[in-house]
Protein backbone atom coordinates (compact mmCIF):
# COMPACT_ATOMS: atom_id res chain seq x y z
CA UNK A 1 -6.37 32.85 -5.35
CA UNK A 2 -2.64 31.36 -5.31
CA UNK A 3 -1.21 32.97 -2.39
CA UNK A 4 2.08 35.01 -2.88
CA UNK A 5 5.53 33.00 -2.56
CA UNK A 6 7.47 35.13 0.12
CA UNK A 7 10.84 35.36 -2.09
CA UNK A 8 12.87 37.48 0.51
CA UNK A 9 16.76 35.39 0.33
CA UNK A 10 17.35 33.64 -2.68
CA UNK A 11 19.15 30.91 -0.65
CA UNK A 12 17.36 29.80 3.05
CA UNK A 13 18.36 27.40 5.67
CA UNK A 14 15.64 27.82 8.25
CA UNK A 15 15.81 25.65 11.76
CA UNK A 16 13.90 22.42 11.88
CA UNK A 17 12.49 20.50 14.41
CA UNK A 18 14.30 18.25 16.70
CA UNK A 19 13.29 14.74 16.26
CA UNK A 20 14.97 11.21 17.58
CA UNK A 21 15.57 8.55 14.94
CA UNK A 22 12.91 6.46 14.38
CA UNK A 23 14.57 3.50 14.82
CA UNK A 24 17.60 2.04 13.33
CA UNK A 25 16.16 2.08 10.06
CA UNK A 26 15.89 4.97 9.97
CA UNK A 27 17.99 7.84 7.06
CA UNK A 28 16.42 11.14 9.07
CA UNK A 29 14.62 12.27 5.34
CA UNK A 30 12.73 14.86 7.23
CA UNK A 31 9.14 13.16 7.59
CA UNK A 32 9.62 12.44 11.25
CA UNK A 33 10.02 16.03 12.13
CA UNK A 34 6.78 17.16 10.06
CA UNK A 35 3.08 17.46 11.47
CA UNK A 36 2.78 14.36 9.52
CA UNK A 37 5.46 12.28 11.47
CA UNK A 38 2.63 9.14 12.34
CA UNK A 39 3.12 8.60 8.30
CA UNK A 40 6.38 7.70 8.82
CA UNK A 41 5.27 3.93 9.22
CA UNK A 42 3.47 3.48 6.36
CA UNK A 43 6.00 6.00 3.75
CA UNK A 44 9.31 4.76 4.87
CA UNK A 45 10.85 2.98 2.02
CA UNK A 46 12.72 0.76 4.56
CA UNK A 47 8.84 -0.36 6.25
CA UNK A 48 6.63 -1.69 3.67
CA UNK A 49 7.69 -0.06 0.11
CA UNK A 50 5.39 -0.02 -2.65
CA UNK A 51 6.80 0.89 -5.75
CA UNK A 52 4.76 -0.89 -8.30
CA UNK A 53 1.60 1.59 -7.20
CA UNK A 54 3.59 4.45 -6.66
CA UNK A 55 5.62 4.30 -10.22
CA UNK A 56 2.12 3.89 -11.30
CA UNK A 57 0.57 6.89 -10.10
CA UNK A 58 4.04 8.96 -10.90
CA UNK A 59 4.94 7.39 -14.25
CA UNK A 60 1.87 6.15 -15.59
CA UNK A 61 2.52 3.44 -18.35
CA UNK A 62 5.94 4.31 -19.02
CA UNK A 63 7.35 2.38 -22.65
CA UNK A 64 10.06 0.98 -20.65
CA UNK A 65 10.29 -0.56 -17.09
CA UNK A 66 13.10 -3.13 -16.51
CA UNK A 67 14.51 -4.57 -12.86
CA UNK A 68 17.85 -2.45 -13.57
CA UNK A 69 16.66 1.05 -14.53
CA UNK A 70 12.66 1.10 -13.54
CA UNK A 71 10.40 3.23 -15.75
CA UNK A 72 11.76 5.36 -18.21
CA UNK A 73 11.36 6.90 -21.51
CA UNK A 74 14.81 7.90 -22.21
CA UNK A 75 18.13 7.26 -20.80
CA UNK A 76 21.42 8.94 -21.99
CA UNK A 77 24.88 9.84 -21.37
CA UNK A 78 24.90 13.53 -21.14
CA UNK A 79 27.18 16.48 -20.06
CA UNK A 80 26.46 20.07 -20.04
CA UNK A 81 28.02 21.49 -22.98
CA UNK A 82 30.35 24.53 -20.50
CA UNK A 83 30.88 22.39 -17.43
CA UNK A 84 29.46 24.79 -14.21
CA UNK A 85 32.48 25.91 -11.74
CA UNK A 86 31.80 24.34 -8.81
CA UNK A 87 29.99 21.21 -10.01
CA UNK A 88 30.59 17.26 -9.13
CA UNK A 89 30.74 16.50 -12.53
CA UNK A 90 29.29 19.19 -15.20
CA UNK A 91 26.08 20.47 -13.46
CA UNK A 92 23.25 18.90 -14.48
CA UNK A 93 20.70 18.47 -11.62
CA UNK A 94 21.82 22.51 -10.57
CA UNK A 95 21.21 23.71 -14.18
CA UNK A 96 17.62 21.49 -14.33
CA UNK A 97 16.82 23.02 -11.39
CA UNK A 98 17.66 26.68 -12.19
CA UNK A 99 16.12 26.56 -15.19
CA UNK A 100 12.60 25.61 -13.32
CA UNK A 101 13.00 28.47 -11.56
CA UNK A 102 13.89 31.09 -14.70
CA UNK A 103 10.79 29.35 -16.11
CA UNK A 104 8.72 30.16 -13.65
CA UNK A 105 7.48 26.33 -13.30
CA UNK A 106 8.41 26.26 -10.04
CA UNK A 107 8.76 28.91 -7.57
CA UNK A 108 11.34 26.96 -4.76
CA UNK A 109 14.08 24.61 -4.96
CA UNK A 110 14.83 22.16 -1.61
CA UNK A 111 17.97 20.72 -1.77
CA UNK A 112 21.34 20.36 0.50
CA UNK A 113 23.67 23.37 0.51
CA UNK A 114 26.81 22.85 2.79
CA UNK A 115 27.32 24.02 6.07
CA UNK A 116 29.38 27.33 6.55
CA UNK A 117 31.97 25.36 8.33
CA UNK A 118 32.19 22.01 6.60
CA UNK A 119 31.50 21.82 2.72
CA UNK A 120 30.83 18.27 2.94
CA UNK A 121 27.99 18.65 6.24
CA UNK A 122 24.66 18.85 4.22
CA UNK A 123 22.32 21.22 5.28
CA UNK A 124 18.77 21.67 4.21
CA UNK A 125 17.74 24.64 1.97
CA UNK A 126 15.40 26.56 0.34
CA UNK A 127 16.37 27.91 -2.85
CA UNK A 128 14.00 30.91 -4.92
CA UNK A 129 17.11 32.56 -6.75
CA UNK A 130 18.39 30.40 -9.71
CA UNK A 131 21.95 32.02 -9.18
CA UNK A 132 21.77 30.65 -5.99
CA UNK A 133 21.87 27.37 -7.27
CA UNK A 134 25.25 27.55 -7.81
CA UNK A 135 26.09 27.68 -4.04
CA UNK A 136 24.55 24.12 -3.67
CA UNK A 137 26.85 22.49 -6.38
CA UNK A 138 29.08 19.03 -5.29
CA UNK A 139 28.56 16.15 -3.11
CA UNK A 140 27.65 16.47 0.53
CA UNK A 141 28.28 13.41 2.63
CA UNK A 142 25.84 12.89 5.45
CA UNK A 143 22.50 12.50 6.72
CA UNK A 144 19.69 15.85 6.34
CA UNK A 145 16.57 16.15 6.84
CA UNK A 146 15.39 17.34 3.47
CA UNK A 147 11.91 16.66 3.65
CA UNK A 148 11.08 19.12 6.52
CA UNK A 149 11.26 22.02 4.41
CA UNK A 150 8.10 21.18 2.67
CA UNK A 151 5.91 22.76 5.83
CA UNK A 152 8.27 26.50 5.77
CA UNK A 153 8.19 26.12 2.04
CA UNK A 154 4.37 25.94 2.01
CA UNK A 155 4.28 28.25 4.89
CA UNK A 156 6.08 30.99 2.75
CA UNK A 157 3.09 30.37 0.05
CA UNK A 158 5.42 28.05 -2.64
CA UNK A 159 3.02 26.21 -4.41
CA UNK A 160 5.43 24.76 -6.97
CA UNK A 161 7.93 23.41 -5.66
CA UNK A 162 11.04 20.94 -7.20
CA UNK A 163 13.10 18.78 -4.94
CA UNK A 164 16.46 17.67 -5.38
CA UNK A 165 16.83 14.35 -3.22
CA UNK A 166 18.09 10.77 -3.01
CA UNK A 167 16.06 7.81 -3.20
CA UNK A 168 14.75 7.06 0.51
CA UNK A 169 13.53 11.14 0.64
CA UNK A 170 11.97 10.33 -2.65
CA UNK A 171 9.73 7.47 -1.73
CA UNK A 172 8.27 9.24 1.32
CA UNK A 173 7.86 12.20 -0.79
CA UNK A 174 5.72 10.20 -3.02
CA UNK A 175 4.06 8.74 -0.26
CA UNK A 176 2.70 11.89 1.55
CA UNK A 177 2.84 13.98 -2.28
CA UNK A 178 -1.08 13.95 -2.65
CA UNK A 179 -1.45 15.25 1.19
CA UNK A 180 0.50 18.62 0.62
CA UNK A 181 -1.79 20.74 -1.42
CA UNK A 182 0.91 21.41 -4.15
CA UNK A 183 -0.12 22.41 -7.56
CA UNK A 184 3.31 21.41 -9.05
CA UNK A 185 5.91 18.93 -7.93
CA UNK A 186 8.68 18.23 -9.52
CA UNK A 187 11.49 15.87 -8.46
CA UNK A 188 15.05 15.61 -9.34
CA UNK A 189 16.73 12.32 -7.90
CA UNK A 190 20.44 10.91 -7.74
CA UNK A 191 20.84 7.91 -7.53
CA UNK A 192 22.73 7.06 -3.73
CA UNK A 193 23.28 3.45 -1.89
CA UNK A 194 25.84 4.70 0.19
CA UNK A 195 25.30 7.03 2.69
CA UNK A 196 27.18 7.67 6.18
CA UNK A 197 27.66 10.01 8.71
CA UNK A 198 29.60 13.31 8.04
CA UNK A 199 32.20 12.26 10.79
CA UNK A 200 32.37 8.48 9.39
CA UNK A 201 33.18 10.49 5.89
CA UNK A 202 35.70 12.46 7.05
CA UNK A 203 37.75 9.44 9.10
CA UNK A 204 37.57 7.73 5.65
CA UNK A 205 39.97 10.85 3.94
CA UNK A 206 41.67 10.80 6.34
CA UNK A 207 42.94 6.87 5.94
CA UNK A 208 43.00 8.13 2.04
CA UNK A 209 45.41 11.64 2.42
CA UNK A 210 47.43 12.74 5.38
CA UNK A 211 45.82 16.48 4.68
CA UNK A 212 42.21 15.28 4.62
CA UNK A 213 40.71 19.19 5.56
CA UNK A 214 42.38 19.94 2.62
CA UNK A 215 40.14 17.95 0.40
CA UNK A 216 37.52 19.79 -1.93
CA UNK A 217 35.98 16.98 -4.01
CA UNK A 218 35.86 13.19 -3.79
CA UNK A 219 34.05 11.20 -6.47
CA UNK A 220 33.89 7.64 -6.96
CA UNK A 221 34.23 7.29 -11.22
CA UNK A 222 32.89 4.72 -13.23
CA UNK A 223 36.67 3.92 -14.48
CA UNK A 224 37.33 2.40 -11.15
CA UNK A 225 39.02 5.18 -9.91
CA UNK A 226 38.00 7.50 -7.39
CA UNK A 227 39.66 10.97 -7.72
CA UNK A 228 40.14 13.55 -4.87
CA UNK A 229 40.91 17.33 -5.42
CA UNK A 230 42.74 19.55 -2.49
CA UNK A 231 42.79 23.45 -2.35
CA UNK A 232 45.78 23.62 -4.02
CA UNK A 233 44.84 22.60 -7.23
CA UNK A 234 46.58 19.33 -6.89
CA UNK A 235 44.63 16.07 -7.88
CA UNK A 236 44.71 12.35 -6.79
CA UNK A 237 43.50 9.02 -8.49
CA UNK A 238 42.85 6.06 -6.52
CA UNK A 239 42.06 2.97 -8.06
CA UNK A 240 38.95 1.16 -6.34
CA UNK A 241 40.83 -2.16 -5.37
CA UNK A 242 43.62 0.38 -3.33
CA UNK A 243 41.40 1.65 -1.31
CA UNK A 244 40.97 0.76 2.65
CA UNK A 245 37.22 -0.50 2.32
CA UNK A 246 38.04 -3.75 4.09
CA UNK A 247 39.28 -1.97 7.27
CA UNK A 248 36.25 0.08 7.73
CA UNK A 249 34.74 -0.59 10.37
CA UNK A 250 31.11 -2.44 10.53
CA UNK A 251 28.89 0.07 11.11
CA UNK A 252 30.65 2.52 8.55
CA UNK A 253 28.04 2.01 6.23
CA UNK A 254 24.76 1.54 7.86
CA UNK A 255 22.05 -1.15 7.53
CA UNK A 256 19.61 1.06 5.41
CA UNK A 257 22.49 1.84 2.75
CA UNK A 258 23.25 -2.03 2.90
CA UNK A 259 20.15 -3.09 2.32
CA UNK A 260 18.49 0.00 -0.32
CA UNK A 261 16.40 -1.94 -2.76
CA UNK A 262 16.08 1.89 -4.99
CA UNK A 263 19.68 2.61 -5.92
CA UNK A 264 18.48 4.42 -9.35
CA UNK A 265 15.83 6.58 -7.84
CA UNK A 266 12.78 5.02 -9.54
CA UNK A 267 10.23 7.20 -7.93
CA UNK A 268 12.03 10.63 -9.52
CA UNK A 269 10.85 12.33 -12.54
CA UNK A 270 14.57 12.50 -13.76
CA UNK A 271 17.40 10.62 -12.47
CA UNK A 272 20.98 12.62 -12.92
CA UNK A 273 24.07 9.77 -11.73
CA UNK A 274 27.16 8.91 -13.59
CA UNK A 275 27.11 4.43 -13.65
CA UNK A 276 26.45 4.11 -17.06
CA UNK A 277 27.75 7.43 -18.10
CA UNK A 278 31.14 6.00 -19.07
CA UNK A 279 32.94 9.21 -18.08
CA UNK A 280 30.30 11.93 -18.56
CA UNK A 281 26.99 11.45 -16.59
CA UNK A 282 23.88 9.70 -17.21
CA UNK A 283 20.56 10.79 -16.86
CA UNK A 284 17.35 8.74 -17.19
CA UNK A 285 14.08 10.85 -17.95
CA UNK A 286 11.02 8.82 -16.35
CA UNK A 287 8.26 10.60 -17.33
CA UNK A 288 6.74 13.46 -19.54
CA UNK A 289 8.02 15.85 -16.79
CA UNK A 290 11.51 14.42 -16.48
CA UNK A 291 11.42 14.71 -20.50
CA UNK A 292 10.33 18.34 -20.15
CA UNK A 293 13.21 19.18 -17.85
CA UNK A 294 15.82 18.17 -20.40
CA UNK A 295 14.11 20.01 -23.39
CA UNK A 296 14.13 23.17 -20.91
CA UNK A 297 17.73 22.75 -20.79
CA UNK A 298 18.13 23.07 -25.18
CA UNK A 299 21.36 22.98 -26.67
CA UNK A 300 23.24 23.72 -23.35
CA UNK A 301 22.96 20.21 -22.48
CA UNK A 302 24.53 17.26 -24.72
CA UNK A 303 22.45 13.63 -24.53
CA UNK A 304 24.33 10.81 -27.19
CA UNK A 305 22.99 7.01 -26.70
CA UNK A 306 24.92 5.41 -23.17
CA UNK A 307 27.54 3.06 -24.79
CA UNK A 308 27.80 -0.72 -23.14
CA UNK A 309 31.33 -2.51 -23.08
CA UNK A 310 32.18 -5.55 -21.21
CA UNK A 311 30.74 -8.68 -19.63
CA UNK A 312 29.38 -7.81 -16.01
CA UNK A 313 28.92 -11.90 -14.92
CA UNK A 314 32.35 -12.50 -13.17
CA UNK A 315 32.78 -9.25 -11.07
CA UNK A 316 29.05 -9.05 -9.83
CA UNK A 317 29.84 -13.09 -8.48
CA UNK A 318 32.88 -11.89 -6.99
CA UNK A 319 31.32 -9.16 -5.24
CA UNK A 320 28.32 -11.55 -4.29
CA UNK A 321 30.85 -14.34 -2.72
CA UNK A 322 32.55 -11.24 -0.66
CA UNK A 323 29.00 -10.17 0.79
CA UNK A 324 28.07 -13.18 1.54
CA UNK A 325 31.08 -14.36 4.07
CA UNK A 326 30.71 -10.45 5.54
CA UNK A 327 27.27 -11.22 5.82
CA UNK A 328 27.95 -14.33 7.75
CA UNK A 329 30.38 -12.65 9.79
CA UNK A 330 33.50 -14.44 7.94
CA UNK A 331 36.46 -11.93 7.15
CA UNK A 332 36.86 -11.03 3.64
CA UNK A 333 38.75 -12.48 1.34
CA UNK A 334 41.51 -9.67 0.45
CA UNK A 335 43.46 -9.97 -2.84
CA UNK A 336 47.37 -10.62 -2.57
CA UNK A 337 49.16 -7.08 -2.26
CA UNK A 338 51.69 -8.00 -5.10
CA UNK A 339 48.40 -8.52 -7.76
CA UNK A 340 46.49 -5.39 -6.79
CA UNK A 341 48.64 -3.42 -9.08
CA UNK A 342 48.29 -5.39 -12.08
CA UNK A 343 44.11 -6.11 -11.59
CA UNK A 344 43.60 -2.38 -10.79
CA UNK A 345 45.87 -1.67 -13.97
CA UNK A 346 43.20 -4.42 -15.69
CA UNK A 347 39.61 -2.92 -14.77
CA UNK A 348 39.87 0.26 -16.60
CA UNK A 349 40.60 -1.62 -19.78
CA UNK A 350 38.63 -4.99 -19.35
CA UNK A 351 36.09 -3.87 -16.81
CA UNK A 352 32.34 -3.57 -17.87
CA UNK A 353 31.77 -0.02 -19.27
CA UNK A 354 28.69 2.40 -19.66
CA UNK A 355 25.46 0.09 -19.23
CA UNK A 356 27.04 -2.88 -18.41
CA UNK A 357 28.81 -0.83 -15.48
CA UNK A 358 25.33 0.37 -14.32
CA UNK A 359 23.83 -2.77 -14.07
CA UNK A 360 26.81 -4.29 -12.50
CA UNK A 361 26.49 -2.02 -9.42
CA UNK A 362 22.66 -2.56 -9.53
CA UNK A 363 23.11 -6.58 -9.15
CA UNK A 364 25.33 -6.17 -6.79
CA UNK A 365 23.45 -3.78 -4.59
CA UNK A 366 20.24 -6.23 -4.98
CA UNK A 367 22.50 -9.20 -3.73
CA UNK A 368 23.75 -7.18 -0.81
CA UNK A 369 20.43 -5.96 0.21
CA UNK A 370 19.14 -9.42 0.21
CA UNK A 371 22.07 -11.00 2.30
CA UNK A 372 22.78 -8.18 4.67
CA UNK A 373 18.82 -7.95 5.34
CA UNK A 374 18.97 -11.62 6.06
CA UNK A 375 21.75 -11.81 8.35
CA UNK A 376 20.45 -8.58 10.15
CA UNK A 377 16.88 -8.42 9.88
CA UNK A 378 15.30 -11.21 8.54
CA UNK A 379 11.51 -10.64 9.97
CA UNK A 380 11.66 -7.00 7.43
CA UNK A 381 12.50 -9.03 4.38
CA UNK A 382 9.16 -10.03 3.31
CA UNK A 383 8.22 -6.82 3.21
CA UNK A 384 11.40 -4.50 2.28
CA UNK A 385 12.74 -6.45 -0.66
CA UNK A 386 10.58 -5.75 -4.03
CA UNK A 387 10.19 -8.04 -7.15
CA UNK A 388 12.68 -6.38 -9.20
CA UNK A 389 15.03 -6.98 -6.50
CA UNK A 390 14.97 -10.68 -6.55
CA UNK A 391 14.68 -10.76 -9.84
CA UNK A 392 18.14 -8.91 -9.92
CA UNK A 393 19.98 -11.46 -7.40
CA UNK A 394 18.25 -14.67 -8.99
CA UNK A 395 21.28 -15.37 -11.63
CA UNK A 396 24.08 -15.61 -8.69
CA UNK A 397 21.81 -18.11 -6.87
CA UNK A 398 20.08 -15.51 -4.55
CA UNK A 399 16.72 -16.67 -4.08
CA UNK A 400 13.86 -16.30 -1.80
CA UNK A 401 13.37 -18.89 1.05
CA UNK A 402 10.37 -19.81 2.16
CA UNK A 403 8.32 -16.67 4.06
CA UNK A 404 10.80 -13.81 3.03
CA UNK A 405 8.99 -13.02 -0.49
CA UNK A 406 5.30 -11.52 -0.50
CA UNK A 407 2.90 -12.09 -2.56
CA UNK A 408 3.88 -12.12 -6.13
CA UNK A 409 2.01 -9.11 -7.93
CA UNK A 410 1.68 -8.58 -11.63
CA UNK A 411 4.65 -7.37 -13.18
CA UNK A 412 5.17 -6.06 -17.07
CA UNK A 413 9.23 -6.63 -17.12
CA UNK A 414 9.20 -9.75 -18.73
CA UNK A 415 11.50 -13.41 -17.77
CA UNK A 416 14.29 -12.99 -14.65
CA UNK A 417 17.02 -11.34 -16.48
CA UNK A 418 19.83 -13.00 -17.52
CA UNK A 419 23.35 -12.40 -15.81
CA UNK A 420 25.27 -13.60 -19.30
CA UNK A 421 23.08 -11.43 -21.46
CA UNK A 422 24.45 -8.18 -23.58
CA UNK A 423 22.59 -5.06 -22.70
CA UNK A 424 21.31 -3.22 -25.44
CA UNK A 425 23.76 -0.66 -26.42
């Protein structure tokens, strides 16, 4: 007999374990402070990751699975029809959610809420209400250890549980998915690369506004822009090339976001982002269930084929000449101050768009986890960096030297893909 969820709070944030990093690889997803901690070794996505088997046993023989996107069997731009208050862009992955819950096809939600002090500080909860959902809308900057709700979530007799998480929670969730005793899992992922601390994020707003705590949103957009809301209604657009990346300093974005080899989530059921959304967002179903959680959503939610503008080639080999004197400890070479008003006047209009935008950032985070990985840790890269990484970097001249590529395995996505080529539209 399925025992009885305990349903008592529709939103929970119960205490977790202590637990020391393990290591500096190491993104906190949850696993270390579980029963199950020894797995960490062997389900850590930045130890030995194994995606071929595990998109295997998630996806099955999905019709599509390129180096870019992984397996799929749908991709879209898409929007919820009445934007939800509240939401980083129109409420997708809280609406999915919710509606798994009114369903009845799951019974909890874990996902970040923010702390009662700091919206941005994530904080691991436990959702069973799907009004609740609503508290967890926007973007929370930090590290959370999502993955240690599983044991109080099973504990309170949830057997069907969804998770809402970003890609290095995912893959140890796969890993360790068969050793919970769940009769449904469902996972929603967003895509992420780069992570920091909470205090890291709020240092950078403050080199971006001189009233940082009065910040409510920040969003990076796929017109090169990243906009920032305050409390008073007032609204800010900053185009990428203005702001102060360059005077970060090094260990602003750690060596796990540097070197992620899963940007899209490839281990989710659905993936909910905005790259190739060209203005709207863009979700990718993987699987029958990811498909299912769309239908669910009907009419509220509006899916048109991504759109694909644009030639990708010249700003990917920019960014790859960049990485590669930071990655050899060389100072970057910064654009003259008079031009960076006319090119960040340019990239809205000439810029790739939509798909060619998405794969853009994917190349680019396959040639910076390659070089970074190199400079930093080049005993891990035989291990950490899969096929359809390599396969990504291989058109800007990033290729494997000798002893930091396993063994080749079987692979269904075809010839390298070409850096000059026109996505399909």
């Amino acid at each position: 007999m399925r025992d009885t969820p305990d349903l008592s709070g529709g939103l929970q944030t119960p205490s977790l374990p202590d637990a020391a990093p393990r290591g500096a690889m190491c993104t906190d997803c949850g696993l270390s402070r579980m029963a199950i901690a020894p797995r960490c070794g062997t389900a850590c996505q930045f130890t030995v990751p194994d995606f071929e088997r595990r998109q295997a046993a998630v996806h099955g023989d999905a019709p599509e699975d390129d180096p870019w996107f992984g397996p799929r069997l749908s991709m879209h731009r898409a929007r919820m029809r009445a934007p939800k208050p509240g939401a980083q862009w129109t409420g997708i992955t809280t609406s999915l959610a919710a509606r798994m819950l009114e369903t009845g096809e799951v019974t909890a939600v874990l996902t970040l809420a923010p702390h009662p002090d700091d919206p941005f500080r994530p904080v691991p909860a436990i959702v069973t209400d799907p009004a609740e959902m609503a508290q967890v809308r926007g973007m929370r900057m930090g590290y959370a250890p999502l993955l240690a709700l599983l044991e109080p979530a099973v504990a309170q007799g949830h057997r069907r549980i969804a998770v809402i998480g970003i890609p290095c929670q995912v893959h140890a969730l796969r890993a360790i998915e068969a050793e919970l005793g769940l009769d449904r899992l469902l996972v929603i992922g967003t895509p992420c690369s780069d992570n920091t601390t909470t205090e890291n994020f709020h240092a950078f707003l403050a080199r971006l506004t001189d009233r940082p705590d009065d910040v409510t949103y920040l969003e990076f957009r796929a017109d090169y822009r990243v906009e920032m809301r305050f409390r008073d209604g007032a609204r800010r657009l900053i185009p990428f090339l203005k702001l102060p990346l360059s005077d970060l300093p090094d260990d602003f974005w750690p060596l796990t976001c540097r070197t992620c080899t899963d940007y899209s989530n490839r281990l989710a059921d659905v993936t909910v982002g905005y790259m190739a959304g060209d203005g709207d967002q863009w979700v990718i179903a993987r699987n029958a269930d990811g498909a299912a959680m769309l239908r669910a959503l009907g009419d509220e939610i509006v899916l048109e084929p991504p759109a694909s503008k644009g030639d990708r080639t010249r700003a990917v080999q920019g960014f790859v000449e960049n990485t590669r004197r930071a990655a050899g400890g060389l100072p970057l070479r910064r654009m003259p101050g008079w031009l960076r008003p006319i090119v960040a006047w340019l990239q809205p209009k000439v810029g790739p768009k939509g798909v060619e935008f998405a794969r853009a950032r994917l190349e680019m985070k396959a040639a910076e986890a390659v070089l970074h990985l190199r400079r930093a840790a080049p005993h891990r890269m035989r291990h950490m960096i899969p096929d359809h990484v390599w396969r990504l970097a291989a058109p800007y001249g990033i290729t494997a030297a000798p002893g930091e590529r396993g063994p080749a395995a079987p692979s269904p996505e075809g010839p390298a893909p070409d850096a000059t080529a026109t996505p399909p539209r």
